[in-house]
N, C-alpha and C. Protein backbone atom coordinates (compact mmCIF):
# COMPACT_ATOMS: atom_id res chain seq x y z
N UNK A 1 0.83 -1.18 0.00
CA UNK A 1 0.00 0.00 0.00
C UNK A 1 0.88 1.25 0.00
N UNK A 2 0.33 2.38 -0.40
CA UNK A 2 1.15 3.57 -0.42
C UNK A 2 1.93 4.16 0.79
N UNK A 3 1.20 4.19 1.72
CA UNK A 3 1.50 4.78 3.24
C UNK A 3 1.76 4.30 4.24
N UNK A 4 2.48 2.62 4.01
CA UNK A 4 2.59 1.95 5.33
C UNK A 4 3.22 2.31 6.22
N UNK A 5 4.06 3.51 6.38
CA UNK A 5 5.11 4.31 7.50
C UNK A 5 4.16 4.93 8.06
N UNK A 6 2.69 4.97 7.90
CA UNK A 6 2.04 5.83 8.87
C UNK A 6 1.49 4.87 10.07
N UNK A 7 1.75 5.53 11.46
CA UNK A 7 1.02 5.26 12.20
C UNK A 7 -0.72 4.92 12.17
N UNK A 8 -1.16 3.69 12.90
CA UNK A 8 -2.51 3.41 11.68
C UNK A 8 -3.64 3.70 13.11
N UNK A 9 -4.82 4.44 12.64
CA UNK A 9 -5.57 4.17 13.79
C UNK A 9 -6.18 3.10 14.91
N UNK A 10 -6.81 3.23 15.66
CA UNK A 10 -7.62 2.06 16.73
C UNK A 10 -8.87 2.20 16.11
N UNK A 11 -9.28 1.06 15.78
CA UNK A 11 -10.40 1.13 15.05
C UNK A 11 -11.71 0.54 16.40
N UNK A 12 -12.52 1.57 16.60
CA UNK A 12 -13.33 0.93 17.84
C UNK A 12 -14.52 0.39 17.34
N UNK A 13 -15.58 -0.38 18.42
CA UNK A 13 -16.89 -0.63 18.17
C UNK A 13 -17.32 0.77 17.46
N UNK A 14 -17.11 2.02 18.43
CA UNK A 14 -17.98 3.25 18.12
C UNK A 14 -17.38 3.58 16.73
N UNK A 15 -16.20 3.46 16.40
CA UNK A 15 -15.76 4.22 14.78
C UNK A 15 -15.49 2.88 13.66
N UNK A 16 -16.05 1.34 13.81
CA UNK A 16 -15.53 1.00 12.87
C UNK A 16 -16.18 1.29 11.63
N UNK A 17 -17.68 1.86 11.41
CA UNK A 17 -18.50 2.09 10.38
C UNK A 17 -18.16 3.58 9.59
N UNK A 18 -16.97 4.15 10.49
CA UNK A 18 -16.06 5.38 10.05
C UNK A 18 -15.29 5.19 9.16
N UNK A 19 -14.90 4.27 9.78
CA UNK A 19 -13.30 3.88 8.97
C UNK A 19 -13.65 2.56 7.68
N UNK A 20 -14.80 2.04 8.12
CA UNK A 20 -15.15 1.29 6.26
C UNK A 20 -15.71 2.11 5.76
N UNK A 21 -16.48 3.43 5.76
CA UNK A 21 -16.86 4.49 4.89
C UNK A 21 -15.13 4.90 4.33
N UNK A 22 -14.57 5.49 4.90
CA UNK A 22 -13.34 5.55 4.28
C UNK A 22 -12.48 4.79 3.63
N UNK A 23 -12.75 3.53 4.05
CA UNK A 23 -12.50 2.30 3.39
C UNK A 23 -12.81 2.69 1.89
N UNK A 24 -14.07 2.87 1.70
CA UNK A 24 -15.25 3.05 0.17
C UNK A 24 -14.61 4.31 -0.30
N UNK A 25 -13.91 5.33 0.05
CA UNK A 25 -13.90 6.57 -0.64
C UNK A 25 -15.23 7.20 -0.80
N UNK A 26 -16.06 6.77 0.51
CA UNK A 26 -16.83 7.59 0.69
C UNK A 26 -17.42 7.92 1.99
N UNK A 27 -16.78 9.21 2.62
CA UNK A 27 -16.73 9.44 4.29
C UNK A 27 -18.27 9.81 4.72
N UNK A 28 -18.55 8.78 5.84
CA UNK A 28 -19.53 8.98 6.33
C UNK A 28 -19.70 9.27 7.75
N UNK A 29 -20.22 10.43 8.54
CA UNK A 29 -20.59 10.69 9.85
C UNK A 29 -21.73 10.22 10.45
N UNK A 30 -21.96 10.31 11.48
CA UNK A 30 -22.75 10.72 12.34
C UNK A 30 -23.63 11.35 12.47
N UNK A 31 -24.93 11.46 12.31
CA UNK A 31 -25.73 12.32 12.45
C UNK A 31 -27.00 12.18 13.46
N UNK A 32 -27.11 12.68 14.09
CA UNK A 32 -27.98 12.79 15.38
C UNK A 32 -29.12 12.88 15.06
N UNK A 33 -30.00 11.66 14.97
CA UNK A 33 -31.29 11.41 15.48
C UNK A 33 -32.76 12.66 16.50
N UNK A 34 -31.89 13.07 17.55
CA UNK A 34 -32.70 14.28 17.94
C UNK A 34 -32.09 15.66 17.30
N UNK A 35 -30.71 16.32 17.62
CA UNK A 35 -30.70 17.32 16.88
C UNK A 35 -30.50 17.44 15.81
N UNK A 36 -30.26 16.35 14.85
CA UNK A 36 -29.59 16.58 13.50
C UNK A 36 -28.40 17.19 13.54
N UNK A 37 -27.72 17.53 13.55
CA UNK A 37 -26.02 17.80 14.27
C UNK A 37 -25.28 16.77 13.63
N UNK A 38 -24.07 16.84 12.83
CA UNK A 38 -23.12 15.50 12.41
C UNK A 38 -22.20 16.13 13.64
N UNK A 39 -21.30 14.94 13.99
CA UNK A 39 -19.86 14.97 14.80
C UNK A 39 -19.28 14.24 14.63
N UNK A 40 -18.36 14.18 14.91
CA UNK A 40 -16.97 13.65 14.85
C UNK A 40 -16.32 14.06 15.83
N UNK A 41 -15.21 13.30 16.26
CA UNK A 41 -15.34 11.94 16.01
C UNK A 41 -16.39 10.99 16.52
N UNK A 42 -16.37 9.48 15.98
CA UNK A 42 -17.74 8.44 16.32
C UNK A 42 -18.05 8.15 17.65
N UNK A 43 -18.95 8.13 18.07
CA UNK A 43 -18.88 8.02 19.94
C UNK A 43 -20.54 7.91 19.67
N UNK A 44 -20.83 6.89 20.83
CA UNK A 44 -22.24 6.11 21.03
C UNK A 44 -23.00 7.59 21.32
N UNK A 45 -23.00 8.81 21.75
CA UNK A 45 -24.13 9.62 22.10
C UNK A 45 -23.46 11.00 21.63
N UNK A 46 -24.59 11.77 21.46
CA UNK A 46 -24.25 12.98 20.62
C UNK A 46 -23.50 13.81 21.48
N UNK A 47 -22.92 14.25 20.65
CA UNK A 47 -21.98 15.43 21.65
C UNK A 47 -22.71 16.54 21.78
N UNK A 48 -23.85 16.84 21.25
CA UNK A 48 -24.74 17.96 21.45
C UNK A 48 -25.98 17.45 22.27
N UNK A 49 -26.12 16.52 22.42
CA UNK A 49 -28.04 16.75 23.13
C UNK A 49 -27.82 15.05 24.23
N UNK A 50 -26.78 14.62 24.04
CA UNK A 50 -26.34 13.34 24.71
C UNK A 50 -27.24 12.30 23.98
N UNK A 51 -27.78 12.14 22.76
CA UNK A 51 -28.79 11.31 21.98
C UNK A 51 -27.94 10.01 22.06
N UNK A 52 -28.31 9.10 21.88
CA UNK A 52 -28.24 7.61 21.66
C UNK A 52 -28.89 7.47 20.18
N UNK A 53 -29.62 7.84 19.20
CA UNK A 53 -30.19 7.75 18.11
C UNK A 53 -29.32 8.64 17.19
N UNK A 54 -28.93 7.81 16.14
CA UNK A 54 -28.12 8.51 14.42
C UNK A 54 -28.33 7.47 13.95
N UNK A 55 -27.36 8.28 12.58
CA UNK A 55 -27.56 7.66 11.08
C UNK A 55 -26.43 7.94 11.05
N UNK A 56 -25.83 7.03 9.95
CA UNK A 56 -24.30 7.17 9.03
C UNK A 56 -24.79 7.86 7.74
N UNK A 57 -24.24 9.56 7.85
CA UNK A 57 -24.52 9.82 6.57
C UNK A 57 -23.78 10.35 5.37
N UNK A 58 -23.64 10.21 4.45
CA UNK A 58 -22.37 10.63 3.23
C UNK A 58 -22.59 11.71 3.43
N UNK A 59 -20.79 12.62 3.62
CA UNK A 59 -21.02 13.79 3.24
C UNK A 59 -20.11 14.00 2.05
N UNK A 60 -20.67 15.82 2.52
CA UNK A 60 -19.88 16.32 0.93
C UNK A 60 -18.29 16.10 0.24
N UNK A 61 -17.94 16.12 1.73
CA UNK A 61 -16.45 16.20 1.27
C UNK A 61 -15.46 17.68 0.85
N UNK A 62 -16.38 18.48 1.30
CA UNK A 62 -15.89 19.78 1.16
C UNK A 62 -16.08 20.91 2.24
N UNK A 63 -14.61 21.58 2.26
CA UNK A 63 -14.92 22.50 3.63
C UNK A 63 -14.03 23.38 3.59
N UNK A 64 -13.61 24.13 4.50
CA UNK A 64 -12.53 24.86 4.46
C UNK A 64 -11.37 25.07 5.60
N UNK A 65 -10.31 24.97 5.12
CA UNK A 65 -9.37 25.45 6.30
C UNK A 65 -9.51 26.44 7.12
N UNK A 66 -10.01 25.99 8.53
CA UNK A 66 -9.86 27.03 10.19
C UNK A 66 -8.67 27.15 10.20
N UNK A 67 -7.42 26.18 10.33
CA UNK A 67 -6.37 26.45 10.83
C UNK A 67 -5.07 25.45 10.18
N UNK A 68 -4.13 25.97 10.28
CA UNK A 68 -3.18 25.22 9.99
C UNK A 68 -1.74 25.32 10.43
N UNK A 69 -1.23 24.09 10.44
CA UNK A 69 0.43 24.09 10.64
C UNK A 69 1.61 23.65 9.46
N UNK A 70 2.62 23.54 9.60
CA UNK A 70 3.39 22.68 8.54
C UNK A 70 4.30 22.18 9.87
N UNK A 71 4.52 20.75 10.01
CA UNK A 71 5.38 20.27 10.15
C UNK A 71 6.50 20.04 9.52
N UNK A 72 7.95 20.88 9.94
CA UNK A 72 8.89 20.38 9.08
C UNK A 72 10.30 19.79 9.11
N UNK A 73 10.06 19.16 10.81
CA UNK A 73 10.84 18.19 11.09
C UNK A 73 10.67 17.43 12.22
N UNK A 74 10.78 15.95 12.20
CA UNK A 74 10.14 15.06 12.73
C UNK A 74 10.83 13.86 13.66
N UNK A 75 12.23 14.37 13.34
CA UNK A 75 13.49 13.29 13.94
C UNK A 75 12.88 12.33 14.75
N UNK A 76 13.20 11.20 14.71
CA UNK A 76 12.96 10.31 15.74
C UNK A 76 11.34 9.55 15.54
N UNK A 77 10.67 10.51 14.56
CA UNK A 77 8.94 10.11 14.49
C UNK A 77 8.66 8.89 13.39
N UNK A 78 7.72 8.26 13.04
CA UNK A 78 7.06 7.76 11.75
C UNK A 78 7.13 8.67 10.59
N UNK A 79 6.96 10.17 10.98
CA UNK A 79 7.07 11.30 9.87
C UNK A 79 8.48 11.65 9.64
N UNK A 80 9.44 11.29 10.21
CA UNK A 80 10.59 11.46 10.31
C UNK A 80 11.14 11.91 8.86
N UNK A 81 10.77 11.24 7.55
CA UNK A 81 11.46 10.97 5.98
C UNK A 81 9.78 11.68 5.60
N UNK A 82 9.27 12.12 6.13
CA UNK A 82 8.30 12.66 4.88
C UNK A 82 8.11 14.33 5.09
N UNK A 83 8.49 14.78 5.41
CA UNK A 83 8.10 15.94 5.84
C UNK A 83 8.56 17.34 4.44
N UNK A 84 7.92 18.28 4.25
CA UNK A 84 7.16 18.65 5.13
C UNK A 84 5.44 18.29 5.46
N UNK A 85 4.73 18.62 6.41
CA UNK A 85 3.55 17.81 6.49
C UNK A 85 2.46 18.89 6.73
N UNK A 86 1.64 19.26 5.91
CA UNK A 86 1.19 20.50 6.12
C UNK A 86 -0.38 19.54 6.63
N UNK A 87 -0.45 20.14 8.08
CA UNK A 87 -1.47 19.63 9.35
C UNK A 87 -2.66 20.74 9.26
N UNK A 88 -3.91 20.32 8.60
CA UNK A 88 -4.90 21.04 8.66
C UNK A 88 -6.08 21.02 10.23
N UNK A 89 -6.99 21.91 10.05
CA UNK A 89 -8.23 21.46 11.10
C UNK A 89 -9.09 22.16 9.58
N UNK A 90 -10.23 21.45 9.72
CA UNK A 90 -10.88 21.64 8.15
C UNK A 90 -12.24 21.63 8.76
N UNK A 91 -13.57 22.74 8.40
CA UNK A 91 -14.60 22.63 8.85
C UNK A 91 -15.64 22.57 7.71
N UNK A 92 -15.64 21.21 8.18
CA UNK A 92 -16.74 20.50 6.57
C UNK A 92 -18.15 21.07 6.65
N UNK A 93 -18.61 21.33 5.08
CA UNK A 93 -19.74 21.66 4.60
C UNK A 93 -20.96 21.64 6.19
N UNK A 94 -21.13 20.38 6.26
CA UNK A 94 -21.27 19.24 7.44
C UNK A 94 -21.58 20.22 8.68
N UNK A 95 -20.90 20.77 8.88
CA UNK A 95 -20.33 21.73 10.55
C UNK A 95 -19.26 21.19 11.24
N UNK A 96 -19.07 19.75 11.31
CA UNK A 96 -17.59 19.17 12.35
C UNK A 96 -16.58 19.60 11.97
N UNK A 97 -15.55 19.68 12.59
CA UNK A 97 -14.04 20.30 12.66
C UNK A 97 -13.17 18.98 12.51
N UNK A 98 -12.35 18.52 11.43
CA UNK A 98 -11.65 17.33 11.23
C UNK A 98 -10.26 17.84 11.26
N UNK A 99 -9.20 17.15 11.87
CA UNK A 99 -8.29 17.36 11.44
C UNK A 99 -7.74 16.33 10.61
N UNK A 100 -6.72 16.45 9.43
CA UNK A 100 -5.80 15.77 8.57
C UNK A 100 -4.62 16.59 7.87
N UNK A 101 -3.96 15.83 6.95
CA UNK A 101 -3.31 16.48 6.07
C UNK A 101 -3.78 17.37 4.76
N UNK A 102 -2.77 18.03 4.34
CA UNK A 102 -3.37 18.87 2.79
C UNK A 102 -2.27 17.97 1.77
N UNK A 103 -2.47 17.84 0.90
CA UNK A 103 -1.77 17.13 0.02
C UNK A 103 -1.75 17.88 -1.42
N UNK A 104 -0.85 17.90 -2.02
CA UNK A 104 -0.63 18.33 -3.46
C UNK A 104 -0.86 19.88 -3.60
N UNK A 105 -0.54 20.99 -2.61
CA UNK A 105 -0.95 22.25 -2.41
C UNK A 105 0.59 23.02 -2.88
N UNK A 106 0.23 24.10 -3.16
CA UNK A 106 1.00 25.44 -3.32
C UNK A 106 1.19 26.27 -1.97
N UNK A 107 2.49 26.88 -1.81
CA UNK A 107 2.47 27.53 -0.45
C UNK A 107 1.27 28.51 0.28
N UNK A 108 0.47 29.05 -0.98
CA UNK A 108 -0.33 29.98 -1.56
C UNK A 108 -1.63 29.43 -0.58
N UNK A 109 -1.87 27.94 -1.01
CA UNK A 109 -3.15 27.23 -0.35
C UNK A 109 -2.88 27.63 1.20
N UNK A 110 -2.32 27.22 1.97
CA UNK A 110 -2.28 27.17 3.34
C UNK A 110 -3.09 28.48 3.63
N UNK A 111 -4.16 28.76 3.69
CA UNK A 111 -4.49 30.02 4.35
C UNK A 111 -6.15 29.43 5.00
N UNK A 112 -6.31 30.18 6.04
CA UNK A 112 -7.28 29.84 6.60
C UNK A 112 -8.89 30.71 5.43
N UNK A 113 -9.90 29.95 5.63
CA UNK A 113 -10.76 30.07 4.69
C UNK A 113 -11.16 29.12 3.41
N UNK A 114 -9.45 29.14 2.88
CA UNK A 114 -9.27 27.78 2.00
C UNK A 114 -10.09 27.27 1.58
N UNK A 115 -10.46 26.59 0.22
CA UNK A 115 -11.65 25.88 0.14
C UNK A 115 -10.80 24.33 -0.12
N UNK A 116 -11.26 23.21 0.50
CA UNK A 116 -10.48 21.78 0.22
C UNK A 116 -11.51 21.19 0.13
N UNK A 117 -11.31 19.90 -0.81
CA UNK A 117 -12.23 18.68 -0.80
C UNK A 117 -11.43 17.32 -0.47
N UNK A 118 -12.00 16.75 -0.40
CA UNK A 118 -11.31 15.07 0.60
C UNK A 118 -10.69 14.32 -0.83
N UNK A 119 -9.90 13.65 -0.30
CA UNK A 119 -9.17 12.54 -0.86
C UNK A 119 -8.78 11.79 0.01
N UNK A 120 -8.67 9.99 -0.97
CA UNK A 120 -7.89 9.16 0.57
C UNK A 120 -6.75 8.23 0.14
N UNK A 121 -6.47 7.75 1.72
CA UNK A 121 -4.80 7.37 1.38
C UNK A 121 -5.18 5.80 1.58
N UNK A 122 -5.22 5.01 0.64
CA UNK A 122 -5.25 3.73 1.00
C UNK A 122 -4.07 3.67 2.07
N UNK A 123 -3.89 2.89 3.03
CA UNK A 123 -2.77 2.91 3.96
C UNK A 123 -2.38 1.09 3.95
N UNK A 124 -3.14 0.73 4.48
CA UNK A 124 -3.42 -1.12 4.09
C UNK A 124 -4.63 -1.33 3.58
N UNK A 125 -4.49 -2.66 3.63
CA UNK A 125 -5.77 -3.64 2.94
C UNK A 125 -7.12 -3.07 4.08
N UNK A 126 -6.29 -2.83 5.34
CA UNK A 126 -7.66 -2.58 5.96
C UNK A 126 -8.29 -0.77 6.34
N UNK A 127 -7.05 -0.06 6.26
CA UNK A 127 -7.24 1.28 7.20
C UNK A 127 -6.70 2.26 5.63
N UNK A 128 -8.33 2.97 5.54
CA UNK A 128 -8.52 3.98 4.33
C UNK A 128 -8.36 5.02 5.37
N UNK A 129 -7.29 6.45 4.97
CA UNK A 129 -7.15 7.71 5.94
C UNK A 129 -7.81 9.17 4.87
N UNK A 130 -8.18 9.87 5.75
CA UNK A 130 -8.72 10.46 4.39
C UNK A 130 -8.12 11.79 4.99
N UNK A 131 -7.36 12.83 3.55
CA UNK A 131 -6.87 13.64 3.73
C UNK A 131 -7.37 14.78 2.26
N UNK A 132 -6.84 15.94 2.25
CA UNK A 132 -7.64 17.35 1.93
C UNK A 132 -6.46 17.84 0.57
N UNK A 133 -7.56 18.13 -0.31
CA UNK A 133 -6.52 18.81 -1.63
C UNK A 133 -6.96 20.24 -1.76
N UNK A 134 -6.32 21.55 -1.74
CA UNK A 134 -7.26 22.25 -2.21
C UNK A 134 -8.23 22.60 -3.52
N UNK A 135 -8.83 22.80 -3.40
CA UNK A 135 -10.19 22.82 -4.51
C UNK A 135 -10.04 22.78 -5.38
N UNK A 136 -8.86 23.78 -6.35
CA UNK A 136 -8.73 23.75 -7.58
C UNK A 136 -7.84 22.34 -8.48
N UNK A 137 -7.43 21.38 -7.40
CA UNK A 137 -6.63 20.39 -7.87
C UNK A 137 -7.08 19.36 -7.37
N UNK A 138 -8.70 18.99 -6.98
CA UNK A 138 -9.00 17.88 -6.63
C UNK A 138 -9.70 17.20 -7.89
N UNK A 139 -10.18 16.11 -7.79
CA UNK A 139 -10.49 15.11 -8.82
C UNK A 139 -9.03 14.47 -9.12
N UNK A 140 -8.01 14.64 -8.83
CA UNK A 140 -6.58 14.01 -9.58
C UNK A 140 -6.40 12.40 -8.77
């Protein structure tokens, strides 16, 4: 697989229907039964109204950069040989706040507002990671 130097998530009861949506290349949340609210991350009761009732629902896949970093050195880490690593927090169409990477960007992209859409990193056979292109260079 492309990304086996990455550290791979814990895949729980509460997030494994997270991580086979990402599996599919197609990310699916949470969505709350009483308020309608998506969140993230997966957890048995809403982070807004404490609900026990959702749905897994496809989203858009599009949002924009709140914030960002570049990592650009990692000695001693898993990121150690890849860097630099430009570390988003991205607030999808959706309303939740995700963090990931930006991938295939110009120094230019990094700005908060940003418009990004999702892409994913096969990592293994089992763990799809999904990370952010900005807008004008997604579909690739």
């Amino acid at each position: 697989m492309s990304d086996s130097w990455r550290p791979l998530p814990v895949i729980t009861r509460d997030s494994e229907a997270f991580w086979a949506s990402t599996r599919a290349h197609e990310m699916r949340l949470q969505r709350c039964g009483r308020c309608h609210k998506f969140r993230f991350y997966p957890s048995e009761a809403c982070h807004f109204c404490a609900s026990l009732d959702y749905e897994w629902i496809p989203i858009s896949g599009k949002g924009t950069i709140h914030t960002w970093s570049v990592l650009e050195r990692a000695k001693g880490t898993p990121y150690e040989h890849h860097t630099p690593i430009a570390i988003i927090l991205v607030e999808l169409e959706e309303g939740p706040i995700v963090m990931s990477n930006l991938i295939d960007y110009e120094e230019q992209d990094l700005a908060i507002d940003r418009r990004v859409t999702i892409d994913y990193e096969d990592v293994t056979d089992e763990v799809t990671v999904f990370v952010f292109r900005p807008e004008h260079t997604a579909g690739g």
